[in-house]
Protein backbone atom coordinates (compact mmCIF):
# COMPACT_ATOMS: atom_id res chain seq x y z
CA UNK A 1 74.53 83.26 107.19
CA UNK A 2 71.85 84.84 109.14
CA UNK A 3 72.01 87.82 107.15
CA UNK A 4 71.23 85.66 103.72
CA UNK A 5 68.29 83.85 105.57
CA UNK A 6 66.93 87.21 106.58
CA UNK A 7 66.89 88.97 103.18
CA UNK A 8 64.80 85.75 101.66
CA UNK A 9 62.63 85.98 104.26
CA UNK A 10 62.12 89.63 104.16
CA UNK A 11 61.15 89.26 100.19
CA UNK A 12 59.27 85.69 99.96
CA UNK A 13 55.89 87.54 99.93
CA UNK A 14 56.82 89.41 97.01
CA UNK A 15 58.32 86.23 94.79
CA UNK A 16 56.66 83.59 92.76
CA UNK A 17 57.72 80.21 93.64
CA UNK A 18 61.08 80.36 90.93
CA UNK A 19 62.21 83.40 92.75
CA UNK A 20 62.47 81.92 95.78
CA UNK A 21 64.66 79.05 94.65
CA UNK A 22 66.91 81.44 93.58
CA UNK A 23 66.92 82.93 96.46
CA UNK A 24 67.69 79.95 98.55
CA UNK A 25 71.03 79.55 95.80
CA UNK A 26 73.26 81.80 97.67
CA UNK A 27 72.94 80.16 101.61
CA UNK A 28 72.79 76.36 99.74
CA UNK A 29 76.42 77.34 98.34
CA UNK A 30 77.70 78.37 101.18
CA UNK A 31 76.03 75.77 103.53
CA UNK A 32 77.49 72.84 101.55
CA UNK A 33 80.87 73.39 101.77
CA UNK A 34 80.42 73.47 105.31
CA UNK A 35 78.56 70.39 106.06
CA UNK A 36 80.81 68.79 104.38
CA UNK A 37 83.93 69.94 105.46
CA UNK A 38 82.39 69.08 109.29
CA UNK A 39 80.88 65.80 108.71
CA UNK A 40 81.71 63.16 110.94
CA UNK A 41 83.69 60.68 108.23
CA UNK A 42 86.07 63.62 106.72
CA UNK A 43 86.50 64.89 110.08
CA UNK A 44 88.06 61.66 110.64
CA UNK A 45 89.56 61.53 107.56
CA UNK A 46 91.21 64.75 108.53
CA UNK A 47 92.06 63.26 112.15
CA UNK A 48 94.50 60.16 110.62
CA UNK A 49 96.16 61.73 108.25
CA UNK A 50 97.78 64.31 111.25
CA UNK A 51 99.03 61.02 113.08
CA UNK A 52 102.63 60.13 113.00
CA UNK A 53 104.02 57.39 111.57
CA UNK A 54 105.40 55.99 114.44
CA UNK A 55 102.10 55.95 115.96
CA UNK A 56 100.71 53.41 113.79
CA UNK A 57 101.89 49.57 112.70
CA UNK A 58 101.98 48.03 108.96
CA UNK A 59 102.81 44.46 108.04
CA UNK A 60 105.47 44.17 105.93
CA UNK A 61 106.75 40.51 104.09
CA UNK A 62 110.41 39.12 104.77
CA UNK A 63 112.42 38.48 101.81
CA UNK A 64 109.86 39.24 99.48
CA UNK A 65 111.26 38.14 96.05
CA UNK A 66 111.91 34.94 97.72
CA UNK A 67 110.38 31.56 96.08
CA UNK A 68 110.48 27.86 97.56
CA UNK A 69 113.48 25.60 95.87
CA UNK A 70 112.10 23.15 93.10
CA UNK A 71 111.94 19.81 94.62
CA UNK A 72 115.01 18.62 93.15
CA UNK A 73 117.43 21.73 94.47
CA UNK A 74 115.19 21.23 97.87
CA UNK A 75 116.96 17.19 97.83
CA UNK A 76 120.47 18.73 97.77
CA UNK A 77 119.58 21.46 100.01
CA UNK A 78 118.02 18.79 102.27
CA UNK A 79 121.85 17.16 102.75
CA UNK A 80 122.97 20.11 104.82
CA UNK A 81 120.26 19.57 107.33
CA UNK A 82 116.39 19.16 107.20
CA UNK A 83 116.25 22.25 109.16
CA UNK A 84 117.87 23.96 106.11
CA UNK A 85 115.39 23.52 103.69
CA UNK A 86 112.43 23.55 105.82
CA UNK A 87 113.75 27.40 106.95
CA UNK A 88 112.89 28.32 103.19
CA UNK A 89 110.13 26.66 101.89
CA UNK A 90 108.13 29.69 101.85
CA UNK A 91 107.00 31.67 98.62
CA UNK A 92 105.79 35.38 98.01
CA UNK A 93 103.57 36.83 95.25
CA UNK A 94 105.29 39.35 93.19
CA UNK A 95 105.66 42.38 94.62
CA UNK A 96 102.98 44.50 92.89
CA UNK A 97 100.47 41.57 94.09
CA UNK A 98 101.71 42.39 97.61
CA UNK A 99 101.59 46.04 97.75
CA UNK A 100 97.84 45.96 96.15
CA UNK A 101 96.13 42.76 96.70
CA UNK A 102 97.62 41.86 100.40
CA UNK A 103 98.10 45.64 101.63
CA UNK A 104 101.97 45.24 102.14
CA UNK A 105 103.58 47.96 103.18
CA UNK A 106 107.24 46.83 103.58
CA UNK A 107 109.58 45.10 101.23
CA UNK A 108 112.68 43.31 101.71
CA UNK A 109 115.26 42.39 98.75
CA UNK A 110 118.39 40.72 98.94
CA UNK A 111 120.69 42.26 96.33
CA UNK A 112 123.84 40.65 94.99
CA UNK A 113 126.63 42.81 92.86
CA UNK A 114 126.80 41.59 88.90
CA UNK A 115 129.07 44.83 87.09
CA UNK A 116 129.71 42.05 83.71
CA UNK A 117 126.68 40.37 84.02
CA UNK A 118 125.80 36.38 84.06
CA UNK A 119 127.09 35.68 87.26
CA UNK A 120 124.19 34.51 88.15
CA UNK A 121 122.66 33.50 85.29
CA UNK A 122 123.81 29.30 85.40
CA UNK A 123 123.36 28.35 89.43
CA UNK A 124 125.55 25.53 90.99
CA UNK A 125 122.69 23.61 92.17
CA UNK A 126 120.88 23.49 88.64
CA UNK A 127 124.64 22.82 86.77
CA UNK A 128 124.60 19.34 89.51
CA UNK A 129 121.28 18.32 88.74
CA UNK A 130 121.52 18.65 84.80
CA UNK A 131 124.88 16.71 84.90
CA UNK A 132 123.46 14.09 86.99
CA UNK A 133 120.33 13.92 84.17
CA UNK A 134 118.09 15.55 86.83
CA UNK A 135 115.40 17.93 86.62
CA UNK A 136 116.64 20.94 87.67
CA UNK A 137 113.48 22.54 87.84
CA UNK A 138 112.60 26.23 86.27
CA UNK A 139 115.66 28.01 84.13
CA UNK A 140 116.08 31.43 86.78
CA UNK A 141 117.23 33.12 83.39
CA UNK A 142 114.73 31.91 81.14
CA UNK A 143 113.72 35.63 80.05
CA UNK A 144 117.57 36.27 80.29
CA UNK A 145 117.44 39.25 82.96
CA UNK A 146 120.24 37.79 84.60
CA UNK A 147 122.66 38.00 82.02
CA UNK A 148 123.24 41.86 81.30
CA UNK A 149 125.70 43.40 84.00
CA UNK A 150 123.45 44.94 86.68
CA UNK A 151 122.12 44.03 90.33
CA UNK A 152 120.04 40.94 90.90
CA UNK A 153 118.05 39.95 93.51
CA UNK A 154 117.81 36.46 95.12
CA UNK A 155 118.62 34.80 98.39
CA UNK A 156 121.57 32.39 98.22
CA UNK A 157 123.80 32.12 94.87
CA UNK A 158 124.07 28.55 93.83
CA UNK A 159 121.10 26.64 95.73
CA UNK A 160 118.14 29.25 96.98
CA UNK A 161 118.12 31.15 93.77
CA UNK A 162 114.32 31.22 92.79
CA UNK A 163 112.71 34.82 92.70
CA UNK A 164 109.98 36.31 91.68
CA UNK A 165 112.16 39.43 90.65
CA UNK A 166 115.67 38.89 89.08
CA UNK A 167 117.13 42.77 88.99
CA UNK A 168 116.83 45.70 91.50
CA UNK A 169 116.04 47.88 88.09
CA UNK A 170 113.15 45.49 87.93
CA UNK A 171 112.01 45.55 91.36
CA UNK A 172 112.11 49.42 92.10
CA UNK A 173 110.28 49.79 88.36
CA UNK A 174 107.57 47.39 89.90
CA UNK A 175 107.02 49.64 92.48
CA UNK A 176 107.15 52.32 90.95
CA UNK A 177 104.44 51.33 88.90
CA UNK A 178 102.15 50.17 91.36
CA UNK A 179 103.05 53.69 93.91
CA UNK A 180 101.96 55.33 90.80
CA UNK A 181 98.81 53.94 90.58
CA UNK A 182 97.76 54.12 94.22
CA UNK A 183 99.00 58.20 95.11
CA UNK A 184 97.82 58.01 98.12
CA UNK A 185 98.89 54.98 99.63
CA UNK A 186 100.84 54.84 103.03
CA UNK A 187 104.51 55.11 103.29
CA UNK A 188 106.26 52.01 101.78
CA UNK A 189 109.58 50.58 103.63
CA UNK A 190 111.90 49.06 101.21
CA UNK A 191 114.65 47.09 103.46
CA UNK A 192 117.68 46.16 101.43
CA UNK A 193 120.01 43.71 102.46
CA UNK A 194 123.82 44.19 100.20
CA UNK A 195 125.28 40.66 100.22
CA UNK A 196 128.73 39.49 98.96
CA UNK A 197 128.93 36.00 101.28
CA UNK A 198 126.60 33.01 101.40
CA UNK A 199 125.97 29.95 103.75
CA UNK A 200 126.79 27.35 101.28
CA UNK A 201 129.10 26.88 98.27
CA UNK A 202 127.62 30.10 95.67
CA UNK A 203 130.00 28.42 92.52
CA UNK A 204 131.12 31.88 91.78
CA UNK A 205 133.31 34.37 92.98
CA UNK A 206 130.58 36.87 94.51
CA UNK A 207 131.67 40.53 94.60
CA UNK A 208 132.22 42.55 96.70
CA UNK A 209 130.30 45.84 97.67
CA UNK A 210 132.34 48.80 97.70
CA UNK A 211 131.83 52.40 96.93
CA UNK A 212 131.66 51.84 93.16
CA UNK A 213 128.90 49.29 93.79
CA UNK A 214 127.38 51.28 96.64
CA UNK A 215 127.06 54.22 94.45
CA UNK A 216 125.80 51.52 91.77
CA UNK A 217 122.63 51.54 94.20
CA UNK A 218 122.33 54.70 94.98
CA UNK A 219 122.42 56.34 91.32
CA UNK A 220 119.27 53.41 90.47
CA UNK A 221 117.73 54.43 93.08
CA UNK A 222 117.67 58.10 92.21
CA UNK A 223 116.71 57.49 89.07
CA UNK A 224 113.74 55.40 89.37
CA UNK A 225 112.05 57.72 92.39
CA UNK A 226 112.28 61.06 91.80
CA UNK A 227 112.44 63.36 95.09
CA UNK A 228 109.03 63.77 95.61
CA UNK A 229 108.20 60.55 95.86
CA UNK A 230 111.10 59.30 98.57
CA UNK A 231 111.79 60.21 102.40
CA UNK A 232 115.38 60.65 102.81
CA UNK A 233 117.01 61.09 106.56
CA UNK A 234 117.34 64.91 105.72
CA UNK A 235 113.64 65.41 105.60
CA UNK A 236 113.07 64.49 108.83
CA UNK A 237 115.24 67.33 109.97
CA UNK A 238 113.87 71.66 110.71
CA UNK A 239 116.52 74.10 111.07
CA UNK A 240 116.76 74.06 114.75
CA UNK A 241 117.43 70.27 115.00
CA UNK A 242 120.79 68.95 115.93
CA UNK A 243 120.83 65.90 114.30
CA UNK A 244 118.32 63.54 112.67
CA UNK A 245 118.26 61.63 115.54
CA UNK A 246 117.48 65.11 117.32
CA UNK A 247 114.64 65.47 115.47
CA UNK A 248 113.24 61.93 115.70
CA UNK A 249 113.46 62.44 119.59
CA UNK A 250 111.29 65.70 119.31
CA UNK A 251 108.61 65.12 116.71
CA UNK A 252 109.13 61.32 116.00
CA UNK A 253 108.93 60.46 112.20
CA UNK A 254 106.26 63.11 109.86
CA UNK A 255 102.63 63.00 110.34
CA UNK A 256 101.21 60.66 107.85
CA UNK A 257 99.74 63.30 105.05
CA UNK A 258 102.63 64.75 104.06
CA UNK A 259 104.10 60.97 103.39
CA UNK A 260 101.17 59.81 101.06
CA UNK A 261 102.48 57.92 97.89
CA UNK A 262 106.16 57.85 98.96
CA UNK A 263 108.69 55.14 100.21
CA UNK A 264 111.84 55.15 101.74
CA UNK A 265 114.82 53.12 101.90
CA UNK A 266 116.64 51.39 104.42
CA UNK A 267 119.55 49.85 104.80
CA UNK A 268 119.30 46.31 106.33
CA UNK A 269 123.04 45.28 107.41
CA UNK A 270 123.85 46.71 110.31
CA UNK A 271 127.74 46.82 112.10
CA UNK A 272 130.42 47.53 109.96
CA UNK A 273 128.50 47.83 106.78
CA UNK A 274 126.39 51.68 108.13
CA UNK A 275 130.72 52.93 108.04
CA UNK A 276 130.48 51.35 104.59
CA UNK A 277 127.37 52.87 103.25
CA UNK A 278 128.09 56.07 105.05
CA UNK A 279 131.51 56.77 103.99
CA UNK A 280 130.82 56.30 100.05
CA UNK A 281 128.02 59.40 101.16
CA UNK A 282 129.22 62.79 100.65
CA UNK A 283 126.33 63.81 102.61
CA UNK A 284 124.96 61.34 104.45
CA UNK A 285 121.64 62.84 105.57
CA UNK A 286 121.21 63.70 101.19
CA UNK A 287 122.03 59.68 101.20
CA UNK A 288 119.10 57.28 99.95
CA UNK A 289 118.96 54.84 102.25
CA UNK A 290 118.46 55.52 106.14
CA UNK A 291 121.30 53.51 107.95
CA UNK A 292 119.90 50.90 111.09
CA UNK A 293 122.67 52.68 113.15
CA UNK A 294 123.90 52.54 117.12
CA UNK A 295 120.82 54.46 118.75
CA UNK A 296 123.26 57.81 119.59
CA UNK A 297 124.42 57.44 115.99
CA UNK A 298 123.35 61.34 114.61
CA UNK A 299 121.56 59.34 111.97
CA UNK A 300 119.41 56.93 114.13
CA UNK A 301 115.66 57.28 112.83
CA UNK A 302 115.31 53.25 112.64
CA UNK A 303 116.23 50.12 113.88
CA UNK A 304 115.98 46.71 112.96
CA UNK A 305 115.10 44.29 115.90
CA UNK A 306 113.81 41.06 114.66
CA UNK A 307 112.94 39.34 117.84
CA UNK A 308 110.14 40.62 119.42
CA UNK A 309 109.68 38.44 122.17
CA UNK A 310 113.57 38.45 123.29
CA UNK A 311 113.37 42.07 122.30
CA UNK A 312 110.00 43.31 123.66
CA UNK A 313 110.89 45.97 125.99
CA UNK A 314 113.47 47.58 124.27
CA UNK A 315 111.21 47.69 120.87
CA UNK A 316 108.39 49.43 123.38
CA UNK A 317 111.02 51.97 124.62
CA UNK A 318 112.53 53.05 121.15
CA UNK A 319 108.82 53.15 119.61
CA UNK A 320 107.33 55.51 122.54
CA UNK A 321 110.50 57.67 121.48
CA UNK A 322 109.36 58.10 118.15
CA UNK A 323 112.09 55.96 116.44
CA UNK A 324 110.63 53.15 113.59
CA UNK A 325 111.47 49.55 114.30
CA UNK A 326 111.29 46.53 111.92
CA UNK A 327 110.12 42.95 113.47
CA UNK A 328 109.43 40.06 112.49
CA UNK A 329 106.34 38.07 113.57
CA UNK A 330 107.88 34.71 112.40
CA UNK A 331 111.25 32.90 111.25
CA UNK A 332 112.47 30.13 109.02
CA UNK A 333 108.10 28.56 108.93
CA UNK A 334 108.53 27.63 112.47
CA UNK A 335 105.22 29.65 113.38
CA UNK A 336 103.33 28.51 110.13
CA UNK A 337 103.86 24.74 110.84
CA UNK A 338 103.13 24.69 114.61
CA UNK A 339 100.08 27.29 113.63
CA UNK A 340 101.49 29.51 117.04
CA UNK A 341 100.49 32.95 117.10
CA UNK A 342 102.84 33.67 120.35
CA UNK A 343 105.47 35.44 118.52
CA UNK A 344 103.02 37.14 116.10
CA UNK A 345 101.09 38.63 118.94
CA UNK A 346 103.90 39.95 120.35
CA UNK A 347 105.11 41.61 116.97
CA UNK A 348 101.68 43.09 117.09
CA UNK A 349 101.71 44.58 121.24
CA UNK A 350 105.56 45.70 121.02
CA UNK A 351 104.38 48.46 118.97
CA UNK A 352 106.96 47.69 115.67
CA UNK A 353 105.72 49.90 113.04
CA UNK A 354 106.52 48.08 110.60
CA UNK A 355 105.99 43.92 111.76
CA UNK A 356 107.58 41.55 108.79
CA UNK A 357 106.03 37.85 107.99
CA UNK A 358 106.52 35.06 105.55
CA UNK A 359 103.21 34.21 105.79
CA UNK A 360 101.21 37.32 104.66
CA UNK A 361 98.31 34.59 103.41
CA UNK A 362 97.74 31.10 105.02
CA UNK A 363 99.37 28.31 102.97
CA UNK A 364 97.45 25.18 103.50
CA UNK A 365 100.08 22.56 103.69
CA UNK A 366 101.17 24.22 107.20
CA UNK A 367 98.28 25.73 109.01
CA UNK A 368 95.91 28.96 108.94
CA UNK A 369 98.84 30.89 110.33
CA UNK A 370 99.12 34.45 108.48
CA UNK A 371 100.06 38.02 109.25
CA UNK A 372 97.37 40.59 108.71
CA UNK A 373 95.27 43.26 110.00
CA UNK A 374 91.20 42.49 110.33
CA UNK A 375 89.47 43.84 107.12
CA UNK A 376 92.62 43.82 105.12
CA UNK A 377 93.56 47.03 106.44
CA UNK A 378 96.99 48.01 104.90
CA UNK A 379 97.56 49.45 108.55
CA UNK A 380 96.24 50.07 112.65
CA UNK A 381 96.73 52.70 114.97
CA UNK A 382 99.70 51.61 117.49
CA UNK A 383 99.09 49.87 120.69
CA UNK A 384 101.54 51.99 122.40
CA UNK A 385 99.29 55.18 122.13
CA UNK A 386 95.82 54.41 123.92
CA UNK A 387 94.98 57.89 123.59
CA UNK A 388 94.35 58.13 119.66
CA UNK A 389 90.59 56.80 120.04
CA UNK A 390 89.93 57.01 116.12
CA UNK A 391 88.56 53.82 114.85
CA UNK A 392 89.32 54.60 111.43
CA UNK A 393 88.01 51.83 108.78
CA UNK A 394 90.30 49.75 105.99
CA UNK A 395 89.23 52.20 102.99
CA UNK A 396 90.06 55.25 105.30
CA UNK A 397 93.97 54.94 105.96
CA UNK A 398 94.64 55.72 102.32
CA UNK A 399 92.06 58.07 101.36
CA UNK A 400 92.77 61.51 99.87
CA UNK A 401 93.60 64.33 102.18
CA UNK A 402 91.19 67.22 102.04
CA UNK A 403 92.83 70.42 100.42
């Protein structure tokens, strides 16, 4: 550099005022490169993008297909218990509304088992009203997704069946879509709950998931996201680690630039059903879905822990470790209707990466109780790390990474 400045210098006398700009050319290209690369913003840029992601926290939305009964399901509903209804009168945009609109950054989908198709297609509830010369409200298969075989997506066969997404296909095309669109966006959680048992009467024989339907999943899974575009349990393991869990314990979960514009899976029943899912694997770290398992299981990377008020301590103490944990910062509209922020705010200082609401917006009818970062930010740096002192702003968390 001082060389370049010297030779112009050393030859101004000598040069009309044209020459001189052309002299200047060579130190102005290599002098911009360099205050850019050292500016303040990409510097920070370059900063947020080497944090973990178990060092920061995302909101995510609970059951998000899920839409509110009609009224006149809601009335039967209603006969098993106010309670009962009131726990799901809550309603979520569609999903590519959530992911770009309302920075969501976790999905959940309840998925049901339909290899002939239809099964869902006619629900009890809406069969009762129309024989009692009711109005049953919206036809769920008025487009007629539910009747080719395939899995759907909905909460409770035969009385909660409104969605604002019939079929997984559906669902993970959305997503897709909308990933596709937004390549740099943070890393997407996509909780799946398998389901072949409901709380009240479903008016069908529901099936159940074995490996056939389990590898069902899987294969629509695969197809849909291509490898680059999906963390699976095996990428979170280097040669020298023991286990996944091994490797979680070491370097906690990828720093977030090399996770840009992907999503993982997760599976949300826990117990019995990670044997179930893991034995139709015949590699279970190649599997698609990371398993909420015992935290010694080889495969523990995650856990679900919905309570984080009952659960505070022990959410702290797997989140220092590096593990991801999945809260929720309200249940069944209690929160929305009594507008109380308690269990919210402790969602928020537990350190939960990812921190799960029905209320991602206020709804007016209840209160100005919602779930969501200041600015819209689709994310904030974890609590449990007071040493990151980056105060990165909404439009930075999912800007490009420098080459």
């Amino acid at each position: 550099m001082v060389r370049l400045t010297t030779i112009c210098a050393r030859h101004s006398h000598n040069r009309n005022r044209r020459s001189g700009s052309r002299c200047m050319l060579p130190l102005l290209l290599v002098l911009l490169p360099l205050l850019h690369r050292s500016s303040p913003a990409v510097a920070q840029n370059a900063r947020l993008h080497d944090l973990r992601l178990h060092q920061i926290q995302l909101i995510g939305t609970h059951n998000s297909y899920h839409i509110a009964p009609h009224k006149s399901v809601g009335e039967l509903i209603r006969l098993a218990g106010p309670s009962v209804l009131q726990a799901i009168e809550y309603s979520h945009k569609p999903l590519p509304h959530q992911l770009q609109h309302l920075q969501i950054r976790q999905l959940e989908l309840d998925l049901f088992a339909d290899p002939d198709g239809g099964l869902f297609a006619k629900p009890l509830a809406r069969n009762l009203l129309t024989a009692g010369h009711q109005d049953p409200g919206p036809d769920p298969n008025a487009d007629g997704s539910l009747s080719p075989p395939g899995i759907k997506v909905l909460h409770a066969a035969g009385f909660d069946y409104a969605t604002n997404v019939t079929t997984l296909r559906l669902a993970l095309q959305q997503i897709r879509q909308w990933s596709r669109t937004a390549p740099h966006h943070l890393p997407v959680m996509i909780l799946l709950e398998l389901k072949e048992s409901v709380p009240n009467p479903p008016g069908v024989r529901l099936v159940p998931w074995d490996a056939t339907r389990i590898k069902e999943l899987d294969q629509l899974i695969l197809e849909i996201f291509p490898p680059a575009t999906r963390l699976i349990p095996a990428d979170l393991r280097q040669p020298a680690d023991a286990s996944v869990r091994d490797a979680v314990r070491k370097r906690g979960w990828p720093p977030l630039q090399d996770l840009q514009g992907k999503v993982f899976f997760c599976l949300d029943n826990e117990g019995t059903w990670v044997r179930r899912y893991l034995d139709a694997q015949p590699q279970p770290e190649q599997a698609p879905l990371f398993v909420s398992a015992d935290t010694s299981h080889p495969l523990a990377a995650w856990f679900k822990r919905n309570d984080p008020v009952t659960q505070f301590d022990e959410i702290q103490n797997l989140a220092k470790q590096g593990f991801l944990i999945r809260t929720r910062a309200d249940a069944d509209t209690t929160q929305a209707r009594a507008n109380d922020s308690t269990r919210r705010e402790k969602a928020f200082a537990s350190g939960a990466q990812y921190i799960s609401t029905d209320f991602p917006e206020p709804v007016a009818t209840f209160s100005d109780y919602c779930v969501r970062w200041p600015d819209q930010a689709p994310a904030r740096i974890s609590p449990l790390f007071p040493s990151i002192t980056l105060k990165p702003a909404a439009s930075d968390w999912e800007a490009a990474t420098e080459p």
